[in-house]
Protein backbone atom coordinates (compact mmCIF):
# COMPACT_ATOMS: atom_id res chain seq x y z
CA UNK A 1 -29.78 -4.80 -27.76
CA UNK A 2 -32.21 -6.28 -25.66
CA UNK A 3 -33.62 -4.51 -22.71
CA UNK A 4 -31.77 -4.78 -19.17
CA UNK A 5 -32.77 -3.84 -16.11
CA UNK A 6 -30.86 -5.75 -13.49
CA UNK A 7 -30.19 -5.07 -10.12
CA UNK A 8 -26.37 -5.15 -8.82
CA UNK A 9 -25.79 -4.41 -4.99
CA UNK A 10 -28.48 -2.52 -2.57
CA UNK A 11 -30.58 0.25 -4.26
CA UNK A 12 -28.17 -0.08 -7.26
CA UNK A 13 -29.33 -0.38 -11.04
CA UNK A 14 -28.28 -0.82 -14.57
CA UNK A 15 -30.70 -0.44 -17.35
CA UNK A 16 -30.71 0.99 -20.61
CA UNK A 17 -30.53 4.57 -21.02
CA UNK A 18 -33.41 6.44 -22.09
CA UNK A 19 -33.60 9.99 -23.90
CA UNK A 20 -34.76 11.40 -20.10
CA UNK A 21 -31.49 10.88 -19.33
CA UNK A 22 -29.56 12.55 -21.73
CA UNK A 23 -29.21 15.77 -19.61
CA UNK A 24 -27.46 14.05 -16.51
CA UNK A 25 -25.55 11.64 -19.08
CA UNK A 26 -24.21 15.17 -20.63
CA UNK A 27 -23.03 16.79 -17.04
CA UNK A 28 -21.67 13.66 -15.71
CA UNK A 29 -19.50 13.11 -18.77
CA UNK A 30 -18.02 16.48 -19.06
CA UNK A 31 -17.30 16.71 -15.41
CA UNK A 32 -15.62 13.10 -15.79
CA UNK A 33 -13.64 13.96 -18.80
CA UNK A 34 -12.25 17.31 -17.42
CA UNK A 35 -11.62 15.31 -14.15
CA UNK A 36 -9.33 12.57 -16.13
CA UNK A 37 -8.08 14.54 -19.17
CA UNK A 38 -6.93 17.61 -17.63
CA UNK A 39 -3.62 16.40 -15.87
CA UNK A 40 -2.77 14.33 -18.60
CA UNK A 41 -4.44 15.90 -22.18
CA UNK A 42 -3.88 18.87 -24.16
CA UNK A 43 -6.79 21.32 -23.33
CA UNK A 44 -7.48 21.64 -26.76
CA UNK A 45 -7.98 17.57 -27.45
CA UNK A 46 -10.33 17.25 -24.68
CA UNK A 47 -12.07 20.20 -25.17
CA UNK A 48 -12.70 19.38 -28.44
CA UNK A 49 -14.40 15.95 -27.54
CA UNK A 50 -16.09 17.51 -25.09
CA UNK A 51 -17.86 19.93 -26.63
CA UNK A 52 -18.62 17.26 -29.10
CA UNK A 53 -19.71 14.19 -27.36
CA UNK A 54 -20.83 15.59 -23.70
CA UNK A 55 -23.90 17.33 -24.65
CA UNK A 56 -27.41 16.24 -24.63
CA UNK A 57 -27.89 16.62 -28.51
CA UNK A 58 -24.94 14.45 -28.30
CA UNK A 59 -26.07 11.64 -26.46
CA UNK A 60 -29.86 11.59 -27.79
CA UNK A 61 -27.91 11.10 -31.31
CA UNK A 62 -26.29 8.34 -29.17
CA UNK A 63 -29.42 6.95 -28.30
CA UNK A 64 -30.62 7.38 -31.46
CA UNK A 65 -27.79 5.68 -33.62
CA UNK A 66 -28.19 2.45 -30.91
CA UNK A 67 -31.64 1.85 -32.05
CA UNK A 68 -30.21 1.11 -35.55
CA UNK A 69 -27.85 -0.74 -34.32
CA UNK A 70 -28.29 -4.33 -32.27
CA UNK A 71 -25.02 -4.49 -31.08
CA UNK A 72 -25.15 -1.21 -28.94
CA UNK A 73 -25.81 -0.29 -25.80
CA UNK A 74 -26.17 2.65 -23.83
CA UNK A 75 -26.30 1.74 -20.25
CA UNK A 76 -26.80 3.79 -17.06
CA UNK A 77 -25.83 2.62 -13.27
CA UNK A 78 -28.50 4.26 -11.28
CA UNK A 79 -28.63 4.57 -7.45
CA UNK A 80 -31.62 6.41 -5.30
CA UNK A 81 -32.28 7.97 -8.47
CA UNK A 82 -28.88 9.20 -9.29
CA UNK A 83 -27.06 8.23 -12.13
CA UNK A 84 -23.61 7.15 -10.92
CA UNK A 85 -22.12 5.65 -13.85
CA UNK A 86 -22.51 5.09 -17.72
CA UNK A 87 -20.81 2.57 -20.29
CA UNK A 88 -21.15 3.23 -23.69
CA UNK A 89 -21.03 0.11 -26.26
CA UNK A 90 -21.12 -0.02 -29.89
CA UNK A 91 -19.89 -0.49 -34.03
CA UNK A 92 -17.71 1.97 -35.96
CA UNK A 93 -18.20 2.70 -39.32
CA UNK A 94 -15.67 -0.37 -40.32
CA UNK A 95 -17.54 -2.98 -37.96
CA UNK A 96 -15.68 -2.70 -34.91
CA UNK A 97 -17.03 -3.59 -31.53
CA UNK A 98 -15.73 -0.90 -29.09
CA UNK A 99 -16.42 0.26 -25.59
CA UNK A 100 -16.01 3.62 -26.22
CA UNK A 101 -16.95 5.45 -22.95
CA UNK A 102 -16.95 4.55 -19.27
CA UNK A 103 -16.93 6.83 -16.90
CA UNK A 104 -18.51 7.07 -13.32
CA UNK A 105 -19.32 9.83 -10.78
CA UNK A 106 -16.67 11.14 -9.48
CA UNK A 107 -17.99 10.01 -5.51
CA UNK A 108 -18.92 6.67 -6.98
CA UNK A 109 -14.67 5.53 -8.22
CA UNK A 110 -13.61 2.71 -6.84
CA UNK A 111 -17.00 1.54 -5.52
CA UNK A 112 -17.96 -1.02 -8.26
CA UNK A 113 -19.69 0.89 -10.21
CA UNK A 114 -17.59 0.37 -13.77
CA UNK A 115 -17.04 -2.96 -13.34
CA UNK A 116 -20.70 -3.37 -13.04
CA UNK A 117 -21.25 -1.77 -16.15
CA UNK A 118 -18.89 -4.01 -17.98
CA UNK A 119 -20.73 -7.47 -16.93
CA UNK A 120 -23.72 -6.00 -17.28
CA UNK A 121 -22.49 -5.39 -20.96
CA UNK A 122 -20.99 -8.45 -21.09
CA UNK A 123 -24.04 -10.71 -19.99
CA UNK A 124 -25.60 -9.47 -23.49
CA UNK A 125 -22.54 -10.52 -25.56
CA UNK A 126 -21.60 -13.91 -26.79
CA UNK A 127 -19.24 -16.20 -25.38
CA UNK A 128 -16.27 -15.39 -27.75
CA UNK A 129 -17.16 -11.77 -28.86
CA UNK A 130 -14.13 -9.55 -29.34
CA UNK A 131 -14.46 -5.55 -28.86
CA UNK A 132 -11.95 -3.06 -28.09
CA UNK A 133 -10.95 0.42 -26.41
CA UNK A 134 -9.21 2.97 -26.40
CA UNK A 135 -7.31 4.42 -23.02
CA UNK A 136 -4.72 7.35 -22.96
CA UNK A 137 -1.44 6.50 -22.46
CA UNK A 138 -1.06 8.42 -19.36
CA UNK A 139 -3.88 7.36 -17.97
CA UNK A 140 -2.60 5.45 -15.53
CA UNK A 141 -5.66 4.63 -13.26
CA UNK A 142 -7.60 3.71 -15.78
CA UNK A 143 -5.13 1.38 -17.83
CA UNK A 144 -5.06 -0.17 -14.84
CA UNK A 145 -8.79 -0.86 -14.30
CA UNK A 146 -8.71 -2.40 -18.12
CA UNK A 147 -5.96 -4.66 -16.90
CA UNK A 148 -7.49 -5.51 -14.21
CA UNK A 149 -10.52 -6.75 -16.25
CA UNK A 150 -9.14 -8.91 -18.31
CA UNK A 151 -8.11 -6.59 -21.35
CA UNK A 152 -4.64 -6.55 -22.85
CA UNK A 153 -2.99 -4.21 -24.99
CA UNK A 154 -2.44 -4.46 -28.91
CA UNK A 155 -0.50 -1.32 -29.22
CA UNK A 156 -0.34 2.29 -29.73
CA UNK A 157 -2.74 4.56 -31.69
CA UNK A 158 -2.94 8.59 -32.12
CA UNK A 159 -5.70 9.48 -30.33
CA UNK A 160 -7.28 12.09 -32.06
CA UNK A 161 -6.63 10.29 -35.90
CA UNK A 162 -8.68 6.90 -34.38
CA UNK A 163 -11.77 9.11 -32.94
CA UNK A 164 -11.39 10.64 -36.18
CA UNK A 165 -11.50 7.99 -38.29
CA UNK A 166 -13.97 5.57 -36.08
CA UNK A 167 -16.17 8.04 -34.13
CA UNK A 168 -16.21 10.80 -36.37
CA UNK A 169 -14.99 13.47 -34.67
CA UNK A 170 -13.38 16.77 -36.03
CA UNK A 171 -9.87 18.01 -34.23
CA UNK A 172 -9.01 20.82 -36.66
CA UNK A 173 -10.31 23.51 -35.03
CA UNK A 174 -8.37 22.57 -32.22
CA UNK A 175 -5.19 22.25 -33.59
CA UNK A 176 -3.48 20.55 -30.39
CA UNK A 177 0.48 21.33 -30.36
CA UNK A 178 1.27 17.39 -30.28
CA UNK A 179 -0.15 13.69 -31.02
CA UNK A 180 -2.14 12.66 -28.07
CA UNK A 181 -0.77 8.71 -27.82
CA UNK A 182 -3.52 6.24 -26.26
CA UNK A 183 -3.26 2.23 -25.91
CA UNK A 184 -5.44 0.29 -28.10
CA UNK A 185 -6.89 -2.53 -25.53
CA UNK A 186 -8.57 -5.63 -26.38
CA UNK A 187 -10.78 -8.11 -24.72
CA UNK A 188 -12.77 -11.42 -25.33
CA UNK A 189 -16.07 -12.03 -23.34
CA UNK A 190 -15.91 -15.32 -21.38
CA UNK A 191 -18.67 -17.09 -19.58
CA UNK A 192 -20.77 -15.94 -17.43
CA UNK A 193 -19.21 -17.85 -14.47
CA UNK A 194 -15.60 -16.52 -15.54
CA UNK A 195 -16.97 -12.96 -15.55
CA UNK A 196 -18.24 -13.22 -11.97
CA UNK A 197 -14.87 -13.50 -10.94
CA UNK A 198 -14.32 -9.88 -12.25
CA UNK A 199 -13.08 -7.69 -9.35
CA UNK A 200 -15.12 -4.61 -8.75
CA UNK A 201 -13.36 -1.74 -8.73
């Protein structure tokens, strides 16, 4: 996708990622996903995703994959030269648009910062565009930002077969005791003037 580099509130920017920041993308991630998934997720599921998606190797091949692909995006909410936030936007192996990652600081929720990331996203897709996610079904926070934002739910998926099957990720070393149920969520990008109206939260 095209390059962005726009400016949201005071001292606050969101531009594409760049390998540099790989490192901080990698410790902001795995403090995020132990923050969320550890009241609600087996260890061994988010351990496993963890160790592999929230490394730098990880999100360089991130980076990497994104510059095949014109539909991806990598973005990174940056403030006094912090990162805050990151949204991360792409195709699966069957075609799928999907927001697969969104996570913030964990001093930055509730200030803005990942609703940002979504119109920022969402100024680079058509009107019309369809993508998905994927949020745990205890997750109640964060079903709740989704809703919030215009997504709706399509139904129920195991969590670790669909990162199998779309992201590529390997659970059988983990061997979790039980299915890990998430909420497949959908949304369709409207105009720009209908996505100002998105709350930030």
């Amino acid at each position: 996708m095209g390059c962005l580099d726009t400016i949201i509130s005071m001292n606050m920017v969101i531009r594409d990622a760049v390998p540099q920041d790989a490192a901080a993308l990698a410790a902001l991630a795995e403090a995020a996903m132990r923050a969320t998934y550890a009241p609600i997720a087996q260890a061994a599921v988010y351990e496993a995703m963890i160790a592999q998606t929230c490394t730098r190797d990880a999100f360089e091949a991130v980076l990497t994959r994104g510059a095949a692909d014109e539909r991806a995006a990598l973005l990174v909410a940056m403030k006094d030269g912090t990162l805050d936030g990151y949204l991360d936007f792409g195709s699966d192996q069957n075609g799928f648009l999907e927001l697969r990652r969104l996570y913030t600081a964990a001093a930055r929720t509730g200030r803005g910062v990942g609703a940002a990331l979504v119109e920022a996203l969402e100024r680079r897709l058509p009107v019309g565009t369809v993508y998905r996610a994927v949020v745990h079904a205890r997750n109640e926070r964060g079903l709740a930002f989704w809703i919030r934002h215009g997504f709706v739910v399509e139904g129920q998926v195991d969590a670790q077969a669909h990162f199998t099957e779309h992201r590529g990720l390997d659970f059988d070393f983990a061997q979790p005791a039980e299915r890990e149920t998430s909420l497949m969520i959908r949304r369709t990008v409207a105009s720009t003037a209908q996505n100002a109206l998105l709350g930030r939260a």
